[in-house]
C-alpha atoms as a PDB file:
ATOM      1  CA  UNK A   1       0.000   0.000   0.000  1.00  0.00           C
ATOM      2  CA  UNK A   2       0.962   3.455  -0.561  1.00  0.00           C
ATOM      3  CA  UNK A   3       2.659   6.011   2.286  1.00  0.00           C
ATOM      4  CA  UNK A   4      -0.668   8.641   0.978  1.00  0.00           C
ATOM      5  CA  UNK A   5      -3.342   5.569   1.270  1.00  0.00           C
ATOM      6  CA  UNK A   6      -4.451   6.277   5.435  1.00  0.00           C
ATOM      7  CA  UNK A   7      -3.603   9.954   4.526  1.00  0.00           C
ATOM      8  CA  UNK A   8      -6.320   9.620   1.663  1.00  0.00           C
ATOM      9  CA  UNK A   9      -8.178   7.679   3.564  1.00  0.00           C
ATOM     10  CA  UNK A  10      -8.511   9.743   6.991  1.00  0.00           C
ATOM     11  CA  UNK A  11      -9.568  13.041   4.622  1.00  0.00           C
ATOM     12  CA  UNK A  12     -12.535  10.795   3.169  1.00  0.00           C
ATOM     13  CA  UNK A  13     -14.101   9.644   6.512  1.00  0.00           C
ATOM     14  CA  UNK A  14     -13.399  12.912   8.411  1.00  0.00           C
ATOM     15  CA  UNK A  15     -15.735  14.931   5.709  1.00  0.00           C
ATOM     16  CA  UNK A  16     -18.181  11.716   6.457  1.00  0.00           C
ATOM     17  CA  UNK A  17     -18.208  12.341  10.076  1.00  0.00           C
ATOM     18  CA  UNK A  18     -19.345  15.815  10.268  1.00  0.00           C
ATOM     19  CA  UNK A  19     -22.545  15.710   8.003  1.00  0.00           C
ATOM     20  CA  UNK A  20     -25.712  16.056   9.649  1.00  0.00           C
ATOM     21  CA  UNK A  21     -28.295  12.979   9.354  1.00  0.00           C
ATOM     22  CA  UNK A  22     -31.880  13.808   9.564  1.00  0.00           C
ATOM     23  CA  UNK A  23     -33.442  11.456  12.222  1.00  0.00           C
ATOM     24  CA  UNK A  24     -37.232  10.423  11.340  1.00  0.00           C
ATOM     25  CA  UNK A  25     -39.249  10.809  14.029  1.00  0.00           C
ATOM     26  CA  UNK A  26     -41.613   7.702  14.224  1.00  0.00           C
ATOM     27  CA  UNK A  27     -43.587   6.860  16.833  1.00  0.00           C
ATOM     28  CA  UNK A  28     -45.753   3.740  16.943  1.00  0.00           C
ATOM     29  CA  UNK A  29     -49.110   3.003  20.015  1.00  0.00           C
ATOM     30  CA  UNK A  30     -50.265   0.039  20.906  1.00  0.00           C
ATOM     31  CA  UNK A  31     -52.403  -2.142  18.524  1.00  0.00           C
ATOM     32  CA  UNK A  32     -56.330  -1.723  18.857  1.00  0.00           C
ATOM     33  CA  UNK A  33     -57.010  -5.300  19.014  1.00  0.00           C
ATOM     34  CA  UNK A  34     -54.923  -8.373  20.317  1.00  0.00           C
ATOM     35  CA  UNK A  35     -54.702 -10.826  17.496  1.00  0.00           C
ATOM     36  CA  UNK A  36     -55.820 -14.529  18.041  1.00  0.00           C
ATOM     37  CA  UNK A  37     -54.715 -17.773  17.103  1.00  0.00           C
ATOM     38  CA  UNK A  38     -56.658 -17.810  14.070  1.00  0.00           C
ATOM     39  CA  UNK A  39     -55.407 -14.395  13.008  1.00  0.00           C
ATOM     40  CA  UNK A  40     -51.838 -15.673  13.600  1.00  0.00           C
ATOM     41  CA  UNK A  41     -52.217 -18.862  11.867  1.00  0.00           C
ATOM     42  CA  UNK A  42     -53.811 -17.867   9.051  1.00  0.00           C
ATOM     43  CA  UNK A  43     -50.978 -15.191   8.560  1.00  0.00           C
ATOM     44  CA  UNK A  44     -48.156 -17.685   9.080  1.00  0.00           C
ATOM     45  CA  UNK A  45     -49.696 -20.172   6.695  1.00  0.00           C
ATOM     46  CA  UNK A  46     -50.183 -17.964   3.580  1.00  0.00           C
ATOM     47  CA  UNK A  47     -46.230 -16.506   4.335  1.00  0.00           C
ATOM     48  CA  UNK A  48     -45.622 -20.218   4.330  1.00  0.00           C
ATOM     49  CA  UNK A  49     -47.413 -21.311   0.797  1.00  0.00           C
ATOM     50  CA  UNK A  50     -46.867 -17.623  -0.515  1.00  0.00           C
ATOM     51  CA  UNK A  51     -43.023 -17.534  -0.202  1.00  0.00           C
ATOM     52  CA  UNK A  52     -41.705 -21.667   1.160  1.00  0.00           C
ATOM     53  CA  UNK A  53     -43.850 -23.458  -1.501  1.00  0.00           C
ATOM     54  CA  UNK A  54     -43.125 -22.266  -4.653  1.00  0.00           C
ATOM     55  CA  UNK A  55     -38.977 -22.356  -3.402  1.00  0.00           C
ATOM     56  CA  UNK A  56     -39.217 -25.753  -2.552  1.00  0.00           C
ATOM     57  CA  UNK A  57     -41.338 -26.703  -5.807  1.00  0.00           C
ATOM     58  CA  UNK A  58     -38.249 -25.416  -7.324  1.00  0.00           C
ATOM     59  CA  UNK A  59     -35.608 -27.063  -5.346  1.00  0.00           C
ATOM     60  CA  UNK A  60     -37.452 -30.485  -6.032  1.00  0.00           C
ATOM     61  CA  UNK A  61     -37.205 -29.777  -9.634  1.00  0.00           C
ATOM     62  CA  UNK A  62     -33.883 -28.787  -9.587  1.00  0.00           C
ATOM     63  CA  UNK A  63     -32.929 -32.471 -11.742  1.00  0.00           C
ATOM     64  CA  UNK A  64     -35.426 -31.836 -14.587  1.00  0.00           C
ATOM     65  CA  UNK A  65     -34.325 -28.317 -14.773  1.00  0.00           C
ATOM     66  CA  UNK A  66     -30.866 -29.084 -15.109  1.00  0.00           C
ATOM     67  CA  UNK A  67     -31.730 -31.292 -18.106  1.00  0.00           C
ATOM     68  CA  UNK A  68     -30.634 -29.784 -21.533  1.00  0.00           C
ATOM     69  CA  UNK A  69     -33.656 -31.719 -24.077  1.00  0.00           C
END
């Protein structure tokens, strides 16, 4: 490496340091309504089938796709 690399380096990140970074102010309350057991399974089982199904549809496929006919 070269003698002006940290010197380069130190002038890049000190510039960095001083910039101001607007904070977002969020704020969140409580939810209205507790959700059930239904609620929660119904959302975990259409994550599953929406996003694990088709992935592992693939990955079980993976032979046939590989194939060059």
């Amino acid at each position: 490496m070269s003698v002006l690399t940290p010197l380069l380096l130190r002038s890049l990140t000190g510039s960095a340091r001083r910039l101001m970074v607007p904070r977002a102010q969020v704020h969140s309350k409580p939810a209205r309504e507790q959700l059930g057991v239904v609620d929660i399974t119904i959302g975990l089982t259409s994550c599953f089938v929406c996003c694990l199904l088709p992935a592992g549809w693939v990955l079980s496929h993976l032979e046939s796709y590989k194939k060059r006919e």
